[in-house]
C-alpha atoms as a PDB file:
ATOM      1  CA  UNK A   1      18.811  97.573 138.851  1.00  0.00           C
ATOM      2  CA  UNK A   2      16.909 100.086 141.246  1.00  0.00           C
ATOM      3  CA  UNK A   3      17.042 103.058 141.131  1.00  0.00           C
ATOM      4  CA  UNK A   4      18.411 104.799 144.074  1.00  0.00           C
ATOM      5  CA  UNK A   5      16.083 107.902 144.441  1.00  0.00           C
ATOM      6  CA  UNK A   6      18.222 111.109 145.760  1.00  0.00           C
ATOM      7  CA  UNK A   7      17.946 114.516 147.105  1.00  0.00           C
ATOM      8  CA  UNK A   8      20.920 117.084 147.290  1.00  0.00           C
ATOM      9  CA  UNK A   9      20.854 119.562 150.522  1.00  0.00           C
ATOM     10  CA  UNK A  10      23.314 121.899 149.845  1.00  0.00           C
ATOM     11  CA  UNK A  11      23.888 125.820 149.678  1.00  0.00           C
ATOM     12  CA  UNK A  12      27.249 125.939 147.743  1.00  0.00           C
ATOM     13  CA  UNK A  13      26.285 126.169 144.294  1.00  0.00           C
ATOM     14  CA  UNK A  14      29.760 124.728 142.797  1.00  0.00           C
ATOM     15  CA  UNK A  15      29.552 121.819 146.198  1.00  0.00           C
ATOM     16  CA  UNK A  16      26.085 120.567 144.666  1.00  0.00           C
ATOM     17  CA  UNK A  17      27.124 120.485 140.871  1.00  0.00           C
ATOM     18  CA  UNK A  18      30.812 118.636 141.622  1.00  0.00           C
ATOM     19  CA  UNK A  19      28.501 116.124 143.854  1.00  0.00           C
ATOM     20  CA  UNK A  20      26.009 115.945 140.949  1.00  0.00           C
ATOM     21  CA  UNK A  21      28.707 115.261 138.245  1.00  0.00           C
ATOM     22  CA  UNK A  22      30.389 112.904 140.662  1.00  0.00           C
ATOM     23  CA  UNK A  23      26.985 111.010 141.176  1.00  0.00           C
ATOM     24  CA  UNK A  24      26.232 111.104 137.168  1.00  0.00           C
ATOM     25  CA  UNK A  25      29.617 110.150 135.854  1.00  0.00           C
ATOM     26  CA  UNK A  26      30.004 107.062 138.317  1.00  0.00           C
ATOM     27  CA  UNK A  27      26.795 105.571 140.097  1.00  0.00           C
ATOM     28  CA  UNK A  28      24.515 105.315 136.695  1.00  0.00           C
ATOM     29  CA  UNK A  29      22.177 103.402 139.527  1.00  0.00           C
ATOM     30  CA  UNK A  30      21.552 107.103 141.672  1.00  0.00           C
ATOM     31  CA  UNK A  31      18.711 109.098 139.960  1.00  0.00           C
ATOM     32  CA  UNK A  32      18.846 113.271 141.570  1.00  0.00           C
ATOM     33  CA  UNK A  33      14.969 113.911 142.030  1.00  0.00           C
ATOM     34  CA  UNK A  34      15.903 117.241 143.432  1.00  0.00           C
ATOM     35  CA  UNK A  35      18.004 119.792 145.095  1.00  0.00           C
ATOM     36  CA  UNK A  36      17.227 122.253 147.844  1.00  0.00           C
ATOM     37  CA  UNK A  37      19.176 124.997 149.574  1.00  0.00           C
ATOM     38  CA  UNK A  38      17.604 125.422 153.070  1.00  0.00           C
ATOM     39  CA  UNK A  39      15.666 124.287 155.570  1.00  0.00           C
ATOM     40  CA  UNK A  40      12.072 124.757 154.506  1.00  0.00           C
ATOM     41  CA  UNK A  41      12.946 124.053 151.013  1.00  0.00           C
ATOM     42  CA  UNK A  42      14.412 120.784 151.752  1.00  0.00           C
ATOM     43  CA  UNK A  43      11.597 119.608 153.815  1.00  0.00           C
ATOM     44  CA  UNK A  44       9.328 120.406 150.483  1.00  0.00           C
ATOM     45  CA  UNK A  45      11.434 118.397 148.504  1.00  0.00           C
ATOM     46  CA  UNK A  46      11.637 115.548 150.812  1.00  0.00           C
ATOM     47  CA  UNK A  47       7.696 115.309 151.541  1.00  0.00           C
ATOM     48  CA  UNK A  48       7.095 115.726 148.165  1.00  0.00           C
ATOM     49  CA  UNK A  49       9.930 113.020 146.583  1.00  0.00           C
ATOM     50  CA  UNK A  50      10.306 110.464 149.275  1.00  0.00           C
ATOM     51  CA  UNK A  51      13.797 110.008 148.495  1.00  0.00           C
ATOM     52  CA  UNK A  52      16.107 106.796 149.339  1.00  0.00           C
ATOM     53  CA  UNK A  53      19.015 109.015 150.475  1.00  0.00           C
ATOM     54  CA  UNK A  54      20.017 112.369 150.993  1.00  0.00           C
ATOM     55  CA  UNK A  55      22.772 114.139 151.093  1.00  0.00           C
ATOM     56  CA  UNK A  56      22.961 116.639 153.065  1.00  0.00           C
ATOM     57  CA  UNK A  57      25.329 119.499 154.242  1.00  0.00           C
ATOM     58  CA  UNK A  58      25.211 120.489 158.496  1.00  0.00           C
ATOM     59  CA  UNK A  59      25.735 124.023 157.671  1.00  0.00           C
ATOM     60  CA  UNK A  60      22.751 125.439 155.443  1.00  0.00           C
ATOM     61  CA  UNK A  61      22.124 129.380 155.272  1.00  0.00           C
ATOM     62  CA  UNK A  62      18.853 129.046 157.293  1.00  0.00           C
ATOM     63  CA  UNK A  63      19.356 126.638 160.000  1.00  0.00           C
ATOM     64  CA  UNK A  64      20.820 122.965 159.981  1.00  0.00           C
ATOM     65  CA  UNK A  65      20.439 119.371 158.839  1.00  0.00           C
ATOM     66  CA  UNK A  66      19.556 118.976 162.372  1.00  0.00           C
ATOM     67  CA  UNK A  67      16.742 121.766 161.823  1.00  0.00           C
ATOM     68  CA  UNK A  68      15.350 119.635 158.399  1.00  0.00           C
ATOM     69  CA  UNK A  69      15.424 116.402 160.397  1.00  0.00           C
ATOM     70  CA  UNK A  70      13.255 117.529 163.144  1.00  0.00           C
ATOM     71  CA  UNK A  71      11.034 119.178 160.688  1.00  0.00           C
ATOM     72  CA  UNK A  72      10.419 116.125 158.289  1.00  0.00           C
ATOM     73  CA  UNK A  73       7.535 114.352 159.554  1.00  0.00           C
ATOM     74  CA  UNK A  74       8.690 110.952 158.337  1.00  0.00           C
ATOM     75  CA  UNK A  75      12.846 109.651 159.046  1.00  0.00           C
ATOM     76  CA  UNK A  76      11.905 107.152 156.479  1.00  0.00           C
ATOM     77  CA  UNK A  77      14.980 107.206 154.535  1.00  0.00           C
ATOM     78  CA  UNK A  78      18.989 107.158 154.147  1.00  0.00           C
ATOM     79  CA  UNK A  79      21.171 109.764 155.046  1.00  0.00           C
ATOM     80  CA  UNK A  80      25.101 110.801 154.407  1.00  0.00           C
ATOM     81  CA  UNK A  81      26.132 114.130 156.082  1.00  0.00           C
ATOM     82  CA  UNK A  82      28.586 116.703 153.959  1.00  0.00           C
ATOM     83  CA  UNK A  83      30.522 118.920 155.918  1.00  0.00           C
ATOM     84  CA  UNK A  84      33.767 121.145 154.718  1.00  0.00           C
ATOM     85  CA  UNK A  85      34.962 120.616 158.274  1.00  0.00           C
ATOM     86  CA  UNK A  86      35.347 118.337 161.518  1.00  0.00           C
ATOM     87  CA  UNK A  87      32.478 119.747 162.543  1.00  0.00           C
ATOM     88  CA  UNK A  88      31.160 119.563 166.478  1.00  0.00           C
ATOM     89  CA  UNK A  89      28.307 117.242 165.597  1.00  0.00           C
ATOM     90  CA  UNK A  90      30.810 114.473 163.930  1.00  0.00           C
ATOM     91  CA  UNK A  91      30.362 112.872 167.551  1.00  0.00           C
ATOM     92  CA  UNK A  92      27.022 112.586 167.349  1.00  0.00           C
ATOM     93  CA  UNK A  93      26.880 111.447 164.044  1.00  0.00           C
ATOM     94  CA  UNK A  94      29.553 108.564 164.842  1.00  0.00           C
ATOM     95  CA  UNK A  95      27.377 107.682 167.624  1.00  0.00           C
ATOM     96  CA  UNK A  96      24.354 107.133 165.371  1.00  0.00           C
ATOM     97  CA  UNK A  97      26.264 105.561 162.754  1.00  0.00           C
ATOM     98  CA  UNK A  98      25.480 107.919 160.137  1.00  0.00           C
ATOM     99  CA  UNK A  99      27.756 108.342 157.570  1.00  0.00           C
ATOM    100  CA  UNK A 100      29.509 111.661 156.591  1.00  0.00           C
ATOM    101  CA  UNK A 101      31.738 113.118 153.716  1.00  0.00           C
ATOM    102  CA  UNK A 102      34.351 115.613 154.391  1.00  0.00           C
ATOM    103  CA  UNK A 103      34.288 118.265 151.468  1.00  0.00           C
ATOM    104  CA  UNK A 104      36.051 118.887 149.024  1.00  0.00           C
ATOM    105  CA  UNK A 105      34.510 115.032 149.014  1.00  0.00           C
ATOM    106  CA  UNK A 106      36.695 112.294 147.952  1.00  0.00           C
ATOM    107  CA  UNK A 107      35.404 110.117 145.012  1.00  0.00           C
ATOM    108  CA  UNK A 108      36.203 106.987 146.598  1.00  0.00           C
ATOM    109  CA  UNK A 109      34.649 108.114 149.620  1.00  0.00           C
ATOM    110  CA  UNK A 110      31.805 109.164 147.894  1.00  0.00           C
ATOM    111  CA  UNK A 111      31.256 105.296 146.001  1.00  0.00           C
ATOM    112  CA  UNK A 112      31.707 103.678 149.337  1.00  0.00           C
ATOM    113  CA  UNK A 113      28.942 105.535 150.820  1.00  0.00           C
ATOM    114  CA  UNK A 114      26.904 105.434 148.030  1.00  0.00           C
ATOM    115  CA  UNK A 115      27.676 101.670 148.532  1.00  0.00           C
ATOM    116  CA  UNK A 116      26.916 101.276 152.168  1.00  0.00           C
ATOM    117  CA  UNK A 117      23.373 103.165 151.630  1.00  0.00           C
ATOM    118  CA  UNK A 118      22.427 100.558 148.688  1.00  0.00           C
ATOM    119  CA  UNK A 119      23.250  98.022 151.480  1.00  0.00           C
ATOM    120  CA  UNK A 120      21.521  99.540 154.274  1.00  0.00           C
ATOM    121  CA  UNK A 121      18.255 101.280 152.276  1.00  0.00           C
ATOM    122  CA  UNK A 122      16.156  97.930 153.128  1.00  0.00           C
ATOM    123  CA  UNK A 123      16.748  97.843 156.697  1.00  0.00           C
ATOM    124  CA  UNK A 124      14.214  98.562 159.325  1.00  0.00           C
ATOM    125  CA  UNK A 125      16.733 100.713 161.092  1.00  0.00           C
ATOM    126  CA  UNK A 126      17.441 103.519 159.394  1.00  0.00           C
ATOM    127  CA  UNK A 127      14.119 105.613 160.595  1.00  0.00           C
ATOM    128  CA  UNK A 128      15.671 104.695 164.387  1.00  0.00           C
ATOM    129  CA  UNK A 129      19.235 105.290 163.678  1.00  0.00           C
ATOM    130  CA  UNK A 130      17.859 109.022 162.142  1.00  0.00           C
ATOM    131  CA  UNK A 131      15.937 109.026 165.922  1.00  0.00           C
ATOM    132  CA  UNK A 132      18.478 108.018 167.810  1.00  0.00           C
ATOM    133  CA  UNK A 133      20.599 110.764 166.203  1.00  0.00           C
ATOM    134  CA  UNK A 134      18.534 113.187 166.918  1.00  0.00           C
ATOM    135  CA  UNK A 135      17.850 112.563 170.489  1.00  0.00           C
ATOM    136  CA  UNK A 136      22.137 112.299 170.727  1.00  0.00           C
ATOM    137  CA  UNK A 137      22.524 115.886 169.045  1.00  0.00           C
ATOM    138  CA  UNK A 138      19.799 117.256 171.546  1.00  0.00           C
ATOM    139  CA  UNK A 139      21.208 115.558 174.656  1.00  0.00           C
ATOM    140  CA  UNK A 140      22.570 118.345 176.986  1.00  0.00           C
ATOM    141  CA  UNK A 141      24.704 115.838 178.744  1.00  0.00           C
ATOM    142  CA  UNK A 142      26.668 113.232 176.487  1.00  0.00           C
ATOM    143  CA  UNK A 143      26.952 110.327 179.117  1.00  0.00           C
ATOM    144  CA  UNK A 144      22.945 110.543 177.826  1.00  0.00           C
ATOM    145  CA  UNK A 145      23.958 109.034 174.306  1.00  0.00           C
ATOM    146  CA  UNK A 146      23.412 105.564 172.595  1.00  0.00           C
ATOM    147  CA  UNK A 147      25.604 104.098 170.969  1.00  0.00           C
ATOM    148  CA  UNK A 148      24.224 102.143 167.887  1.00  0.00           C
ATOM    149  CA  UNK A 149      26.315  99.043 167.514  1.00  0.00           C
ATOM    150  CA  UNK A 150      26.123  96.610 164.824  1.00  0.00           C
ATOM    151  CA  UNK A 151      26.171  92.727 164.801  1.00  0.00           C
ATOM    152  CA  UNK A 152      25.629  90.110 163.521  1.00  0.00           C
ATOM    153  CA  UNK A 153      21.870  89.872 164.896  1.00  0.00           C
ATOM    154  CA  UNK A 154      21.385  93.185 163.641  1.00  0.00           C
ATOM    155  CA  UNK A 155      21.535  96.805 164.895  1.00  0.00           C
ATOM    156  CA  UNK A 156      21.422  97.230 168.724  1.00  0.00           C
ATOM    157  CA  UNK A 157      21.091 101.400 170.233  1.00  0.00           C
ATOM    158  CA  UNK A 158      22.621 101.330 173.746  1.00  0.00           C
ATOM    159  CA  UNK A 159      23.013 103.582 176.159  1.00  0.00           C
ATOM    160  CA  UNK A 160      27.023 104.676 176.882  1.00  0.00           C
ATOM    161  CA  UNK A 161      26.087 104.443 181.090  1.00  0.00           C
ATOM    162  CA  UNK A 162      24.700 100.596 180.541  1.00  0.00           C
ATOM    163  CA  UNK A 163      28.434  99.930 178.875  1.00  0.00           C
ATOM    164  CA  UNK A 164      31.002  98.481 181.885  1.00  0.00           C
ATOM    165  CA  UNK A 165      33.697  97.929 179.217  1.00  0.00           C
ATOM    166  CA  UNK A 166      34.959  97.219 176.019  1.00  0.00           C
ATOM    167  CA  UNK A 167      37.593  94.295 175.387  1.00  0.00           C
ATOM    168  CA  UNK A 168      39.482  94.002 172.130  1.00  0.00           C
ATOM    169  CA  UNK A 169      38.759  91.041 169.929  1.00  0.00           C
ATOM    170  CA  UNK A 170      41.327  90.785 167.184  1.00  0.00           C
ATOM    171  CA  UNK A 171      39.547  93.798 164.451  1.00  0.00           C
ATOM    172  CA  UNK A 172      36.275  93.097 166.517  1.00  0.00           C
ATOM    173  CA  UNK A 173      35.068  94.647 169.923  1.00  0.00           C
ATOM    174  CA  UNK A 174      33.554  92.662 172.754  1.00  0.00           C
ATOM    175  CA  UNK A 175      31.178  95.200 174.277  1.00  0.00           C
ATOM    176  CA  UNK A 176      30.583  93.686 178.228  1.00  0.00           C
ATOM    177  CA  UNK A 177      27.293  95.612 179.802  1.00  0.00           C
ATOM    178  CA  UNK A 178      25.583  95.837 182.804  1.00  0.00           C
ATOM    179  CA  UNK A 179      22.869  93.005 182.160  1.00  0.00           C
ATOM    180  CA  UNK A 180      25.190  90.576 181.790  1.00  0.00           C
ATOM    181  CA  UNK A 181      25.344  90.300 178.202  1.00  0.00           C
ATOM    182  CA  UNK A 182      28.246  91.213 175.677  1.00  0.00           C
ATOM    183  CA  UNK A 183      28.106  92.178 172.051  1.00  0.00           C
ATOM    184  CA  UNK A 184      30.685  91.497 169.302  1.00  0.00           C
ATOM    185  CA  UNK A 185      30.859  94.530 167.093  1.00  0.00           C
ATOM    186  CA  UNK A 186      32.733  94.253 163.524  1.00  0.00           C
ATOM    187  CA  UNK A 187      34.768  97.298 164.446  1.00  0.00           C
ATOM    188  CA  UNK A 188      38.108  97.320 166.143  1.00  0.00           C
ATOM    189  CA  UNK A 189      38.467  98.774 169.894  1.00  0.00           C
ATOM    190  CA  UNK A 190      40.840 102.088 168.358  1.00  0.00           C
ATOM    191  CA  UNK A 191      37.476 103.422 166.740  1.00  0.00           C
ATOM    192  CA  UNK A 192      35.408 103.072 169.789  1.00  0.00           C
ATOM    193  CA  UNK A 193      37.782 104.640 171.886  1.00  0.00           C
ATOM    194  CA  UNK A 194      38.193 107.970 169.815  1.00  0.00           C
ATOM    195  CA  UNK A 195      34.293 107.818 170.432  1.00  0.00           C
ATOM    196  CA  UNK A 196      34.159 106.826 174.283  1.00  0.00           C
ATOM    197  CA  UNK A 197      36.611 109.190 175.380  1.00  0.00           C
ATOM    198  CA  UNK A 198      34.424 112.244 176.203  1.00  0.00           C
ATOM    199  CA  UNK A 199      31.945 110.049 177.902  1.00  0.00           C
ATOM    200  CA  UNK A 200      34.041 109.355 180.967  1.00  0.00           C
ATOM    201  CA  UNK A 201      35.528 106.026 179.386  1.00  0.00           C
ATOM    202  CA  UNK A 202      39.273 105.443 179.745  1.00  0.00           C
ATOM    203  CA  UNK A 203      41.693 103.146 177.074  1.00  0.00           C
ATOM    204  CA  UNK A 204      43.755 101.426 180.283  1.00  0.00           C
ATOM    205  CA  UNK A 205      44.949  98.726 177.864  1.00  0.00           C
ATOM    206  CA  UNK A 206      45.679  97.946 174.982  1.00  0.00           C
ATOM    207  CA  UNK A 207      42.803  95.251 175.509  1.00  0.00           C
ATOM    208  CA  UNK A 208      40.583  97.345 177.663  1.00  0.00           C
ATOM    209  CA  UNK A 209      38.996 100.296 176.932  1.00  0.00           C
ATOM    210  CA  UNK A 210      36.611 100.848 180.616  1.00  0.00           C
ATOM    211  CA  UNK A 211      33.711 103.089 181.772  1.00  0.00           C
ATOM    212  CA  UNK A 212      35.469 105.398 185.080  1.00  0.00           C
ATOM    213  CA  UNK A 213      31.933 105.606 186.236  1.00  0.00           C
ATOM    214  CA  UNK A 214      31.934 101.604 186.425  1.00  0.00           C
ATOM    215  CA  UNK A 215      35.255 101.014 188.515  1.00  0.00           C
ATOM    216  CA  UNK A 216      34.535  99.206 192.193  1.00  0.00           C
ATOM    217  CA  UNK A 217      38.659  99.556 193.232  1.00  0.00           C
ATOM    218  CA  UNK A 218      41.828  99.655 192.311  1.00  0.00           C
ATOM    219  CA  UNK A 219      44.340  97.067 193.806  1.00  0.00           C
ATOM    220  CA  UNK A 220      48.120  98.007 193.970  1.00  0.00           C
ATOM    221  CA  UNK A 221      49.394  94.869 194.099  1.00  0.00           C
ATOM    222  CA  UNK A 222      50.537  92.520 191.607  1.00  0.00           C
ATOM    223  CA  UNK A 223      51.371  95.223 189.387  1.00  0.00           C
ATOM    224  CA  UNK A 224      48.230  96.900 190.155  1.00  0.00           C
ATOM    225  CA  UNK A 225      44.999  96.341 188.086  1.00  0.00           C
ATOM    226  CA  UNK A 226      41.321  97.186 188.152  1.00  0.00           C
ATOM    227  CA  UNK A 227      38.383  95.858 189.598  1.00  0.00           C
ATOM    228  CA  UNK A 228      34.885  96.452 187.599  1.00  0.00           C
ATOM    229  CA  UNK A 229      31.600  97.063 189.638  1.00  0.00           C
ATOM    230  CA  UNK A 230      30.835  93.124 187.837  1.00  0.00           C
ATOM    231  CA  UNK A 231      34.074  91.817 189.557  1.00  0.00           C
ATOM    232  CA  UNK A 232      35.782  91.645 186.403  1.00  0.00           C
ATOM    233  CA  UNK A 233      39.963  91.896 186.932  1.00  0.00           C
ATOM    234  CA  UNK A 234      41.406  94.553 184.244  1.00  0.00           C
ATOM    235  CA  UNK A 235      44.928  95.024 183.495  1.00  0.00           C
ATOM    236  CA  UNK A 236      46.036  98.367 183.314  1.00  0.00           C
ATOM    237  CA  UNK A 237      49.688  99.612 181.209  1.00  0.00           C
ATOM    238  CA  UNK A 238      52.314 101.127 183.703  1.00  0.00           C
ATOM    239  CA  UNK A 239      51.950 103.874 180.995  1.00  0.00           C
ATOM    240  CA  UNK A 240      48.241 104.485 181.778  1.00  0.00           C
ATOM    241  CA  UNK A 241      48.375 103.837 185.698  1.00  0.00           C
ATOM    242  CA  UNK A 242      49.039 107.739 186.208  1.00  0.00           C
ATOM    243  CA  UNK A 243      46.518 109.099 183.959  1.00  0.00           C
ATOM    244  CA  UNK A 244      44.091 106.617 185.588  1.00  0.00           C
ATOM    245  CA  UNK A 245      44.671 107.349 189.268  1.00  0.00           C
ATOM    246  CA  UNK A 246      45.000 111.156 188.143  1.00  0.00           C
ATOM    247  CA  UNK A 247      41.103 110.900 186.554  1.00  0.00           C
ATOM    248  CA  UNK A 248      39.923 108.799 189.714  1.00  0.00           C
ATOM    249  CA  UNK A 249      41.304 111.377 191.867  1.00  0.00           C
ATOM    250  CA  UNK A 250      43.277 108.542 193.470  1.00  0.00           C
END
């Protein structure tokens, strides 16, 4: 098997030697080229190792990941964020779908990731989904975003003001945008909408998750229910009808 070549970004001396024992003890397939403890010394290590993955912690004494990402002249490999908190950048990490380990990190958590990145360390996409994470963490305004969305034709980076709305799908989400087309994501609607929410986009249903900025009318009768800028009829919960008129200023 491989090898899967690794750096270790991390200031916490007894954070990089529990991930290093973790890492030795139970992926025999990772190999630790290096470690580094800030900025500048991490983009050393990476231009002179080329790793696979990294691991990397937001927080460094010097700066942040985000400071070693726009430094490193080439996103050409894997990344999993370590954080001791819910940090204000999670969102933008979700966004990107770049993985992240809450420390103290969890040993399962830990092989799953480790996992995932043997998966995904072929692909194409990981220098854009490193991009597109970037240009979401510098985006003053987060309606700005793309989303990266998986399926089954491969990775997709959309912009959250092309989405109309999102309909659930059993455990996947239809995605409906503004060209007409709709993608079916592997994920279920609950994930998307902890995501969506501080974009302007409103869960009115269990089945319909909907972009405010995207609404043509609202018709009272029949129960009331919603009509989309692409005609599209949504049902909205008696539960959620205040809330909704409240955020249309209705």
């Amino acid at each position: 098997m491989t090898n899967l070549r690794v750096i270790i970004i991390e200031d916490e001396y007894h954070n990089r030697e529990t991930l290093k024992t973790f890492l030795a003890d139970y992926c025999p397939e990772v190999e630790v080229l290096g470690e580094a403890t800030d900025v500048q010394e991490a983009v050393e290590k990476i231009t002179l190792h080329q790793p696979d993955l990294i691991f990397m912690d937001i927080e460094l004494q010097t700066g942040t990941g985000f400071d070693v990402l726009q430094k490193v002249k080439h996103l050409d490999f894997h990344l999993i964020f370590t954080t001791a908190f819910e940090h204000y950048a999670i969102k933008a990490i979700k966004f990107s779908s770049i993985d992240y380990l809450l420390k103290p990190i969890d040993l399962d958590e830990l092989l799953e990731a480790v996992h995932k990145a043997k998966e995904l360390i072929q692909t194409e996409s990981r220098q854009n989904l490193l991009e597109n994470l970037l240009n979401n963490f510098q985006s003053g305004n987060p309606e700005n975003r793309k989303i990266c969305l998986s399926t089954s034709e491969g990775v997709e980076f959309i912009p959250v003001n092309q989405i109309l709305y999102c309909e659930a799908n059993g455990s996947y989400t239809d995605f409906h945008l503004k060209d007409d087309r709709k993608l079916v994501v592997s994920k279920n609607l609950k994930e998307y909408e902890n995501l969506l929410i501080d974009v302007n986009f409103m869960r009115v249903h269990n089945s319909f998750l909907i972009n405010l900025s995207e609404v043509k009318k609202f018709v009272k009768s029949e129960g009331g229910y919603i009509v989309m800028n692409n005609e599209k009829q949504v049902s909205i919960s008696n539960s959620k009808r205040e809330e909704f008129l409240k955020r249309m200023g209705i």
